[in-house]
C-alpha atoms as a PDB file:
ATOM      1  CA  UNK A   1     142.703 115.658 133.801  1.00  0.00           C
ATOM      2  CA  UNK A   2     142.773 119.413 133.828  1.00  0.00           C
ATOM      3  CA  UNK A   3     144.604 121.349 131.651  1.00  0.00           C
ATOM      4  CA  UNK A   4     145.402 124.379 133.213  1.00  0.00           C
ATOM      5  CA  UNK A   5     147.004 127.860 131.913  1.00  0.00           C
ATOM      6  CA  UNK A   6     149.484 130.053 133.899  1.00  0.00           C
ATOM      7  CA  UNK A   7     151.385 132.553 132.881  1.00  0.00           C
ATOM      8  CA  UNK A   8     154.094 131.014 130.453  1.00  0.00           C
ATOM      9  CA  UNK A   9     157.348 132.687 130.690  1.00  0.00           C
ATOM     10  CA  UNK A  10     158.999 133.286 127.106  1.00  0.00           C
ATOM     11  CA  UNK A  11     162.381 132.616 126.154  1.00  0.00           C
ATOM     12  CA  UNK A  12     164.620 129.990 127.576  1.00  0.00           C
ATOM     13  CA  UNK A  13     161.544 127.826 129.489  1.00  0.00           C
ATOM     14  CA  UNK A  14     160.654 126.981 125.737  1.00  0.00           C
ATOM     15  CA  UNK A  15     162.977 124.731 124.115  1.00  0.00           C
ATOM     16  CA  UNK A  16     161.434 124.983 120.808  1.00  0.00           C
ATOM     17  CA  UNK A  17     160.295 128.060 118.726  1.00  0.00           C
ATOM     18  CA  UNK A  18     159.233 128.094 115.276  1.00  0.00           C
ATOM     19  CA  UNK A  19     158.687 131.481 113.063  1.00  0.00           C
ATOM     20  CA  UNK A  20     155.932 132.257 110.735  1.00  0.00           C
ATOM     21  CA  UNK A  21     154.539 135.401 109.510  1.00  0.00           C
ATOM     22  CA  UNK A  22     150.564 136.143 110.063  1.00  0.00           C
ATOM     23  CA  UNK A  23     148.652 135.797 106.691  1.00  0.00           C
ATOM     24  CA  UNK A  24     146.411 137.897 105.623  1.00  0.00           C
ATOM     25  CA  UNK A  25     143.437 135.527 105.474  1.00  0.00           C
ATOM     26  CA  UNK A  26     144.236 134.836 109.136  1.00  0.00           C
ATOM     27  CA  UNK A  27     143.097 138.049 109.942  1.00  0.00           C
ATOM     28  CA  UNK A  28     139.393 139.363 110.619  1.00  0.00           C
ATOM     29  CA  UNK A  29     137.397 143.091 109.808  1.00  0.00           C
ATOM     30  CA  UNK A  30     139.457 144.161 112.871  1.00  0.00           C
ATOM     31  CA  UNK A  31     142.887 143.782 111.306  1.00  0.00           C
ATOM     32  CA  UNK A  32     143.863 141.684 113.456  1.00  0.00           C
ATOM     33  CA  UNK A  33     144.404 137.280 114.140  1.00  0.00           C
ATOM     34  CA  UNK A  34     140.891 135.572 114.377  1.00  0.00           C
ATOM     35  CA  UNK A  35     140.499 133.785 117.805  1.00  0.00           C
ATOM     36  CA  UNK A  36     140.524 130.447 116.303  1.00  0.00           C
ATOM     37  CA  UNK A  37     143.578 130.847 114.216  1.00  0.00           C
ATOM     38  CA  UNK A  38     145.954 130.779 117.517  1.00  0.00           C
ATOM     39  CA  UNK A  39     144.702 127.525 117.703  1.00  0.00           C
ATOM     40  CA  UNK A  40     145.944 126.220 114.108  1.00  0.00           C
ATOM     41  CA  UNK A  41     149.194 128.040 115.326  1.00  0.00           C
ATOM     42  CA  UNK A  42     149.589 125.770 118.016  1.00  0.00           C
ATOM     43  CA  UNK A  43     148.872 122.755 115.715  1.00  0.00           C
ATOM     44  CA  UNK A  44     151.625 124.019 113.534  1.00  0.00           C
ATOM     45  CA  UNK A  45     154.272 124.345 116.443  1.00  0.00           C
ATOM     46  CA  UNK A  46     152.996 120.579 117.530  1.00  0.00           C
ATOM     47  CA  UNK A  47     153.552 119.080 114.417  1.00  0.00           C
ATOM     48  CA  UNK A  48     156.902 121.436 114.079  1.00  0.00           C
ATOM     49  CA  UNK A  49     158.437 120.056 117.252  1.00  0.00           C
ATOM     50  CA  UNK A  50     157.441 116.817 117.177  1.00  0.00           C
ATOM     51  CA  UNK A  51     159.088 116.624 113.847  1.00  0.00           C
ATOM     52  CA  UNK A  52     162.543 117.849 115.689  1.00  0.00           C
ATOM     53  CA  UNK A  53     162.068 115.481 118.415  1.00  0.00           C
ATOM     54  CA  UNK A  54     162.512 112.922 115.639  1.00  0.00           C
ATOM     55  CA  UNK A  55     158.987 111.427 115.639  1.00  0.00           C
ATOM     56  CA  UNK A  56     157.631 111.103 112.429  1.00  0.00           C
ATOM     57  CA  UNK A  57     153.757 111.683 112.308  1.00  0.00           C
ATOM     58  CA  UNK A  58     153.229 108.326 109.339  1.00  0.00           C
ATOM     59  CA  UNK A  59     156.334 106.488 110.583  1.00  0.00           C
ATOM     60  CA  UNK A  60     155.927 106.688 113.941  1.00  0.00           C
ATOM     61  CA  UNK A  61     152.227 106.863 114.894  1.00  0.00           C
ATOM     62  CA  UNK A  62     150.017 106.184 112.074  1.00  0.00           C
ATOM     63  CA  UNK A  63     152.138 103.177 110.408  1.00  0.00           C
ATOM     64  CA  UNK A  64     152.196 101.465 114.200  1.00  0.00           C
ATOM     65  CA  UNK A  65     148.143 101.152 114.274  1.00  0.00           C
ATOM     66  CA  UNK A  66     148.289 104.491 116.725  1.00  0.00           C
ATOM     67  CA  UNK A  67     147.569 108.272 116.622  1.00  0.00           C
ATOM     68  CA  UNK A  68     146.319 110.971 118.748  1.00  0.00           C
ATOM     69  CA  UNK A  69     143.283 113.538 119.791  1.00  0.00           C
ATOM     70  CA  UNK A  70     143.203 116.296 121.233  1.00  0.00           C
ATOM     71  CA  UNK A  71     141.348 116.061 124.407  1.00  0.00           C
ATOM     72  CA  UNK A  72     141.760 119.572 125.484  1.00  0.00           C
ATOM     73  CA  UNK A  73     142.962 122.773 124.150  1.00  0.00           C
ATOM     74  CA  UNK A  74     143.066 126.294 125.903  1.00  0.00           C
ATOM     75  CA  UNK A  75     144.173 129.568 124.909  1.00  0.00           C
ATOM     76  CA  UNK A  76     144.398 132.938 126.634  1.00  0.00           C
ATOM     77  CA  UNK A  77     145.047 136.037 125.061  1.00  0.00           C
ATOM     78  CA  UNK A  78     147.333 139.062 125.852  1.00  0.00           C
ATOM     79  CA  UNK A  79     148.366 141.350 122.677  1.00  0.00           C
ATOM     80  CA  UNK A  80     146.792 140.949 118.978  1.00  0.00           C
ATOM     81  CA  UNK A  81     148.776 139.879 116.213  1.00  0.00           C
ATOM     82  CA  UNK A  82     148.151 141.505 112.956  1.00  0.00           C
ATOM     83  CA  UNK A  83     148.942 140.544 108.954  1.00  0.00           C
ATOM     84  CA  UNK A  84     152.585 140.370 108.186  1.00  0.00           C
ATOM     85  CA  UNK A  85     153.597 140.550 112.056  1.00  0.00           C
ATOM     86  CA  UNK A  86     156.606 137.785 112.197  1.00  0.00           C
ATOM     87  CA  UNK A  87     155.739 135.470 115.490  1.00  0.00           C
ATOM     88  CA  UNK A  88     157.386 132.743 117.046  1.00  0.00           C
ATOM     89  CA  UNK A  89     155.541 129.676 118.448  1.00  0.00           C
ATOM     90  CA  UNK A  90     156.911 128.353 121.055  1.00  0.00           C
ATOM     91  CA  UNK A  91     156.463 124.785 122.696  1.00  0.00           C
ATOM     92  CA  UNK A  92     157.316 122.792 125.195  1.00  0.00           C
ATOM     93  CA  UNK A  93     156.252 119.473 127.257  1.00  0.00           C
ATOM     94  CA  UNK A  94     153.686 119.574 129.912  1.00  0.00           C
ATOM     95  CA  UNK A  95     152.420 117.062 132.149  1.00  0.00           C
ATOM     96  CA  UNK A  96     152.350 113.350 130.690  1.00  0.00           C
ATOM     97  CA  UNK A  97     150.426 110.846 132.348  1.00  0.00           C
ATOM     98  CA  UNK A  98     149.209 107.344 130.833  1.00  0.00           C
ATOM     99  CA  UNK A  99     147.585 107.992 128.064  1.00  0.00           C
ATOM    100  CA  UNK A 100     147.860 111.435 127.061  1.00  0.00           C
ATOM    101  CA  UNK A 101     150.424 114.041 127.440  1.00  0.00           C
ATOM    102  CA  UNK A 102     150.421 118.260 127.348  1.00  0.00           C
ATOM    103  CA  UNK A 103     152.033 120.567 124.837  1.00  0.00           C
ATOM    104  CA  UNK A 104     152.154 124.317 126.260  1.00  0.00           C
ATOM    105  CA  UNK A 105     153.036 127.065 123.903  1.00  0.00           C
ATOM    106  CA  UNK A 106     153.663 130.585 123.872  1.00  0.00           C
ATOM    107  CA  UNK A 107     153.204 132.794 120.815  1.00  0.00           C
ATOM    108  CA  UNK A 108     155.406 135.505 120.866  1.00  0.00           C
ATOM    109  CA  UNK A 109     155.783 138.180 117.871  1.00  0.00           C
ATOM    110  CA  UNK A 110     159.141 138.734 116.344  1.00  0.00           C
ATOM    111  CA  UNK A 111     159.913 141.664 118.564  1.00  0.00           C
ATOM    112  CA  UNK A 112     159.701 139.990 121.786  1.00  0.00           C
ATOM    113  CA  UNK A 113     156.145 141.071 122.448  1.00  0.00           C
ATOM    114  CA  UNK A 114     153.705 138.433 124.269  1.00  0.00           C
ATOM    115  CA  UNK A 115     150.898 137.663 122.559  1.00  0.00           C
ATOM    116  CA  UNK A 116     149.561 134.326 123.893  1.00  0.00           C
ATOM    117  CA  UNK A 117     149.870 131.350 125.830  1.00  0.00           C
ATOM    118  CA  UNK A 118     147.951 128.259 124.997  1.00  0.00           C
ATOM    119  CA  UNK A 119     147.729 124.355 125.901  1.00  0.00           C
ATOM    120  CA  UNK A 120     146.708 121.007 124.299  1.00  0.00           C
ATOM    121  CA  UNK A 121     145.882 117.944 126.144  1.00  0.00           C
ATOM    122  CA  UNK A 122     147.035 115.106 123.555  1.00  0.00           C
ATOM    123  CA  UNK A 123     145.020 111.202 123.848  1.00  0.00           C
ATOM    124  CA  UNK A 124     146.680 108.892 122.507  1.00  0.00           C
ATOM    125  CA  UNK A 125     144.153 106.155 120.821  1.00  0.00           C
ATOM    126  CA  UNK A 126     144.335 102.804 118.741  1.00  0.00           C
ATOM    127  CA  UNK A 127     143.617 103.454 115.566  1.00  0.00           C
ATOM    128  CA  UNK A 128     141.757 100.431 115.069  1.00  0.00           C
ATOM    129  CA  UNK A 129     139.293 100.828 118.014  1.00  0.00           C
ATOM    130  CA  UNK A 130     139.858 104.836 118.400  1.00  0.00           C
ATOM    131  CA  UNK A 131     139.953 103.742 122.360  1.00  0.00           C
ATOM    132  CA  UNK A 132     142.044 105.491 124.376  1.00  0.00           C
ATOM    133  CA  UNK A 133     145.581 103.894 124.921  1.00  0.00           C
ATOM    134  CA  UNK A 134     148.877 104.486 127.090  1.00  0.00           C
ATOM    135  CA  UNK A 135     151.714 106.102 125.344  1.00  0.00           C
ATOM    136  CA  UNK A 136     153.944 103.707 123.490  1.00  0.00           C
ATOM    137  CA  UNK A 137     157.219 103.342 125.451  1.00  0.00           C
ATOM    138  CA  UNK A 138     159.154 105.021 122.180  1.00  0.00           C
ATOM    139  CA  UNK A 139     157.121 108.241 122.425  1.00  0.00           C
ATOM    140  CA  UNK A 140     157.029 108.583 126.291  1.00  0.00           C
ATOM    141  CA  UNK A 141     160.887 108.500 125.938  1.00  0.00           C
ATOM    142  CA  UNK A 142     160.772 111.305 123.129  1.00  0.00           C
ATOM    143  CA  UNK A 143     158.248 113.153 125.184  1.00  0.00           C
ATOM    144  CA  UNK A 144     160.099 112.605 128.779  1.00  0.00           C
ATOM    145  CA  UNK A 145     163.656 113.711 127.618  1.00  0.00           C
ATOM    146  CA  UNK A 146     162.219 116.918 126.044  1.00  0.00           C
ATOM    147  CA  UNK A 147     160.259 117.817 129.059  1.00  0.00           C
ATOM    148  CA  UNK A 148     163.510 117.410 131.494  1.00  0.00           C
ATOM    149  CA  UNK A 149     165.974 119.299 128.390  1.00  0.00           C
END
């Protein structure tokens, strides 16, 4: 299952964006986002549109004996964000297959400028077991009408 990254347009091929400003503890000596942090940003957008898609996290996943992993997760990096910069995250649905699906996102500050463009390959498991699972039908509805929106 490869998870690959292409250039992700901005703008309208994202159906979701979510603003945050860059604190300054997510910055490094250089002034500007640690590495890792892009990956917390994506984690935020997940969580962010998920929540708009209607699935609760507890409702949804954990209180139905399932949850999810990430498998996978990829990020490539164009233009540094720095403290107080205003950025957008911006998600959408990738590739879903049996049991795991992709989020794509591109992180975009305030002023249009492209910063990054990342991916997350989602497993979906039984929480009992932690085996790998298929989606449940609910979800893969949720996640199948946001990828064709």
């Amino acid at each position: 299952m490869a998870c690959q990254i292409v250039n992700l347009p901005s703008g309208v091929d994202f159906p979701f964006a979510h603003r945050q400003r860059v604190r300054f503890g997510e910055t490094d000596l250089q002034a500007v986002v640690y590495y890792a942090n892009y990956l917390m940003f994506a984690e935020v957008g997940r969580i962010a549109y998920l929540r708009a898609l209607g699935v609760e996290y507890e409702r949804d996943l954990l209180a139905r004996g399932v949850d999810f992993t990430i498998g996978e997760a990829r990020v490539r990096y164009h233009a540094p964000l720095r403290f107080d910069d205003e950025y957008d995250i911006k998600v959408r649905v990738g590739d879903i297959r049996h049991s795991s699906w992709t989020f794509e996102y591109a992180i975009d500050r305030a002023d249009g400028k492209h910063c990054a463009e990342a991916s997350t390959i989602q497993v979906m498991l039984d929480r009992k077991t932690g085996r790998a699972i298929r989606i449940p039908e609910a979800l893969r509805d949720v996640l199948e009408r946001a990828k064709a929106a």
